[in-house]
N, C-alpha and C. Protein backbone atom coordinates (compact mmCIF):
# COMPACT_ATOMS: atom_id res chain seq x y z
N UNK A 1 0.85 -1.17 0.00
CA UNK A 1 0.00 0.00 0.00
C UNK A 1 0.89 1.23 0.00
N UNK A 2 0.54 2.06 -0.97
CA UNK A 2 1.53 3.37 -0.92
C UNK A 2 0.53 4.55 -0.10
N UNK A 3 0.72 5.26 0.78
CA UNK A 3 0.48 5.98 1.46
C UNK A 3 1.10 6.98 0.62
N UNK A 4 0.33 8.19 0.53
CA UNK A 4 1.09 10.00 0.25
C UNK A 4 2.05 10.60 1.37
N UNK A 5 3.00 10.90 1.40
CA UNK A 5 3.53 11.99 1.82
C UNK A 5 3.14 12.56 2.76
N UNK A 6 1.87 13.52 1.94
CA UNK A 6 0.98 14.63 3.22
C UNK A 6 0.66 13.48 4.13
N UNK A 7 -0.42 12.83 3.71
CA UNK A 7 -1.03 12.06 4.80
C UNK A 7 -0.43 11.52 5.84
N UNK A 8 0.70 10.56 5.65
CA UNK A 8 1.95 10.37 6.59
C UNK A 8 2.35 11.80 7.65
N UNK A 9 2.53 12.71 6.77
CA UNK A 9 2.66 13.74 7.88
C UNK A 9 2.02 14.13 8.52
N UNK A 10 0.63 14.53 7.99
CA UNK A 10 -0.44 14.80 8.53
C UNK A 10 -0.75 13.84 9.87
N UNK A 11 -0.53 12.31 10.10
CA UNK A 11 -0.91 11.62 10.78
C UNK A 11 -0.12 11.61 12.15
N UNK A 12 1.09 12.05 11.65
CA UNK A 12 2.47 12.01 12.66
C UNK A 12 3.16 10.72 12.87
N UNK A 13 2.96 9.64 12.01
CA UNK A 13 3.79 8.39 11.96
C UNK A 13 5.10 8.78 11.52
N UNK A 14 6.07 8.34 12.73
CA UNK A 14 7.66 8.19 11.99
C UNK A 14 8.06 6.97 11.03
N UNK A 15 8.32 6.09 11.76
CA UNK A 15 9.20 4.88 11.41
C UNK A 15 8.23 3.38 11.61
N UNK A 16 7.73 3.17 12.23
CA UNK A 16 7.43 2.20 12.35
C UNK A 16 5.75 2.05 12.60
N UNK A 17 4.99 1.62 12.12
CA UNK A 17 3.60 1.35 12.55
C UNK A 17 2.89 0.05 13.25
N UNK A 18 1.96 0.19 13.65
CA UNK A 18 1.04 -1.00 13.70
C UNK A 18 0.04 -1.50 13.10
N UNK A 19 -0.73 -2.40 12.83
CA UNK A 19 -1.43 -2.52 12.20
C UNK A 19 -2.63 -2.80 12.74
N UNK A 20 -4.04 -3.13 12.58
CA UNK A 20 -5.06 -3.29 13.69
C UNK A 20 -6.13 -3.65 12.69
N UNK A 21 -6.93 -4.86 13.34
CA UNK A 21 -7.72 -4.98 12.03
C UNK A 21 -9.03 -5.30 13.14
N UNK A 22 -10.45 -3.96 12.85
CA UNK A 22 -11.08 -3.68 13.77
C UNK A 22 -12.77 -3.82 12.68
N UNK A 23 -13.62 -4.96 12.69
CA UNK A 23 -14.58 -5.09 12.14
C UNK A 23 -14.24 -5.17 10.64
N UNK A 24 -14.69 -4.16 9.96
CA UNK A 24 -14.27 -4.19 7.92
C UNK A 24 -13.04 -3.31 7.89
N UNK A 25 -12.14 -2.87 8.69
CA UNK A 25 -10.97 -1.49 8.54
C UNK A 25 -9.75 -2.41 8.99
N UNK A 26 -8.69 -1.78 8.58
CA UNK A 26 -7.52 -1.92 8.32
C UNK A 26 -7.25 -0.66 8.91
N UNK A 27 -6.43 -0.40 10.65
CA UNK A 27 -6.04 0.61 10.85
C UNK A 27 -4.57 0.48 11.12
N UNK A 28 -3.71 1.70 10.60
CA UNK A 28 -2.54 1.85 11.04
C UNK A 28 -2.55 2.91 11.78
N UNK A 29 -1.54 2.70 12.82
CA UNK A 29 -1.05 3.90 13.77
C UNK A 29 0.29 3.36 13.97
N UNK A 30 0.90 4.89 14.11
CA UNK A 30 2.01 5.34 14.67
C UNK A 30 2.17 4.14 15.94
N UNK A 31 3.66 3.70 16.34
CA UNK A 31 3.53 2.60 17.55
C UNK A 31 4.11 3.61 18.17
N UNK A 32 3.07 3.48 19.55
CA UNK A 32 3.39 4.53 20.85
C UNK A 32 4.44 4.11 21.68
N UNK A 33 5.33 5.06 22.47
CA UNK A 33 6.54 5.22 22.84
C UNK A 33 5.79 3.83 23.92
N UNK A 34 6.59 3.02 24.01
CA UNK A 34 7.13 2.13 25.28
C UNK A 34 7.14 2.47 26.85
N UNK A 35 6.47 2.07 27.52
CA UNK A 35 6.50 3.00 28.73
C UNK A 35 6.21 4.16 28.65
N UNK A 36 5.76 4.85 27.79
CA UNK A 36 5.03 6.22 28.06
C UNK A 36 4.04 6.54 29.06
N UNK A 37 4.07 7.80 29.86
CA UNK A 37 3.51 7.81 31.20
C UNK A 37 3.78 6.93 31.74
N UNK A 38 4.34 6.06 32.41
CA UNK A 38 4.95 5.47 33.31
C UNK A 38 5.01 6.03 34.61
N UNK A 39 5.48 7.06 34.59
CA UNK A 39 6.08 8.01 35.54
C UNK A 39 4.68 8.77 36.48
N UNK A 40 4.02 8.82 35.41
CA UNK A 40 2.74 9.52 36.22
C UNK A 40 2.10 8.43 36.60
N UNK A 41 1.78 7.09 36.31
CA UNK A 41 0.91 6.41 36.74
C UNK A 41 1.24 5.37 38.09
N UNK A 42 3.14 5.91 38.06
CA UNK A 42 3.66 5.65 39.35
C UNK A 42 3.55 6.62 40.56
N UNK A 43 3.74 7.32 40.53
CA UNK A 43 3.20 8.76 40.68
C UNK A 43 1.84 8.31 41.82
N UNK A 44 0.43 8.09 40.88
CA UNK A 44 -0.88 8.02 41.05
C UNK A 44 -0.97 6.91 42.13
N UNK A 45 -0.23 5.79 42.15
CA UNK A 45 -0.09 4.29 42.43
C UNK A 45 0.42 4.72 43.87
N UNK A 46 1.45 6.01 44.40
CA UNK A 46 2.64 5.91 45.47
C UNK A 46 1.00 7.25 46.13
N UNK A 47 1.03 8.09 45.44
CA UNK A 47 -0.41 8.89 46.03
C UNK A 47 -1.75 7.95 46.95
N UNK A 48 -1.99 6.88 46.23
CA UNK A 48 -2.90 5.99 46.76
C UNK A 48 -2.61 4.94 47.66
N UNK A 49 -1.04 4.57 47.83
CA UNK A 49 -0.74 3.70 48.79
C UNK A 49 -0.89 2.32 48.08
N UNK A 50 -0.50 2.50 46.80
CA UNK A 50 -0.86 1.42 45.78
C UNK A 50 0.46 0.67 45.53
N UNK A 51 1.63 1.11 46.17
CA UNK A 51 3.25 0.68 45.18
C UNK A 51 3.73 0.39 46.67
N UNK A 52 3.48 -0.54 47.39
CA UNK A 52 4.05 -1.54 48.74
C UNK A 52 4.14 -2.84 48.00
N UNK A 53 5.42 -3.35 47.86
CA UNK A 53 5.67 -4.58 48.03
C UNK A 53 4.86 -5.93 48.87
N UNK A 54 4.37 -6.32 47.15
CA UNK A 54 3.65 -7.37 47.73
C UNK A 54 3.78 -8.98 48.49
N UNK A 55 5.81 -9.16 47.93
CA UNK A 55 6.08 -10.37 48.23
C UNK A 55 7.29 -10.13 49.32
N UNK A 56 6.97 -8.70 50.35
CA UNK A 56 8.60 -8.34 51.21
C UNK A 56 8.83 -9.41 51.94
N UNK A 57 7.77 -10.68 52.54
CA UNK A 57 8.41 -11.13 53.28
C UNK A 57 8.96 -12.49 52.57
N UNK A 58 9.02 -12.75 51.70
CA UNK A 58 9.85 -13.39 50.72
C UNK A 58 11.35 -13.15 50.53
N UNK A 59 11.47 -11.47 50.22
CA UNK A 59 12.69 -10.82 49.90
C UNK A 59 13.82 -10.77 51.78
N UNK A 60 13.06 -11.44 52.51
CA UNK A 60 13.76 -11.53 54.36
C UNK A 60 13.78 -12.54 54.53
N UNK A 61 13.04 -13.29 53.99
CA UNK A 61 13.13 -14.82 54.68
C UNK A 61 14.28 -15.12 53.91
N UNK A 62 14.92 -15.46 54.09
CA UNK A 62 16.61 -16.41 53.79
C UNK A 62 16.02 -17.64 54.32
N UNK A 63 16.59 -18.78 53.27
CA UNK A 63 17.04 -20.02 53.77
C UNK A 63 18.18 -19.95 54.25
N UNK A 64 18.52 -21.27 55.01
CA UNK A 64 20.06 -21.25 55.81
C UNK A 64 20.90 -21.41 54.27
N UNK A 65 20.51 -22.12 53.03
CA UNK A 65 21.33 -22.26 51.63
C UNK A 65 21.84 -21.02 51.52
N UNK A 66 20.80 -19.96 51.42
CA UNK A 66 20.80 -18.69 50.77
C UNK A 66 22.05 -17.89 51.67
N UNK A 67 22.05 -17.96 53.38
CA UNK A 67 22.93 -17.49 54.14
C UNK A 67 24.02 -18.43 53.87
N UNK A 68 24.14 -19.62 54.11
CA UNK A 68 25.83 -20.00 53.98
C UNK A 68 26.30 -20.68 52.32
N UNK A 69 25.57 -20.60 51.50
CA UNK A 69 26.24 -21.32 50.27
C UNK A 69 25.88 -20.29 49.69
N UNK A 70 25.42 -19.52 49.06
CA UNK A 70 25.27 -18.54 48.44
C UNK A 70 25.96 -17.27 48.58
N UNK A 71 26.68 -17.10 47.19
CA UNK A 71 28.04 -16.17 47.35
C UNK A 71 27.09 -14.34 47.04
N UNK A 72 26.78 -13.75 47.98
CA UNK A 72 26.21 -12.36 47.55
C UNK A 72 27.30 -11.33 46.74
C-alpha cells in the first residue's frame, strides 16, 4: 500500500507502525513510545498507597542455603 507523503505527515507516523484490524478497517497507527507515562501512573499508584511490596516477606526470609552457600 503506498500511502502520500501529506497524509503520513499529517498523521504524525515516523518509522514504524502497527497494524489493527477492527470489524471491515484496516487501521494503522504510529507505535506509541514504550513506557510512556509510566512516571505519572507511578506517581498516582505511590499517592494511593498502591506501590508496597507485595512479596517483602519473601525478599527476608533467607534459607540457611541462601545465608551460607550462596556467594552475595
Amino acid at each position: 500500500i503506498r500511502i502520500p507523503k501529506s497524509i503520513i505527515d499529517q498523521s504524525g507516523i515516523k518509522n514504524e507502525v502497527e497494524l489493527e484490524v477492527k470489524d471491515d478497517k484496516i487501521i494503522i497507527k504510529s507505535l506509541s513510545e514504550i513506557r510512556k507515562n509510566w512516571n505519572l501512573a507511578f506517581q498516582k499508584m505511590s499517592k494511593s498507597n498502591d506501590d508496597l511490596l507485595l512479596d517483602e516477606n519473601t525478599l527476608t526470609d533467607q534459607s540457611s542455603w541462601d545465608n551460607k552457600e550462596w556467594t552475595w
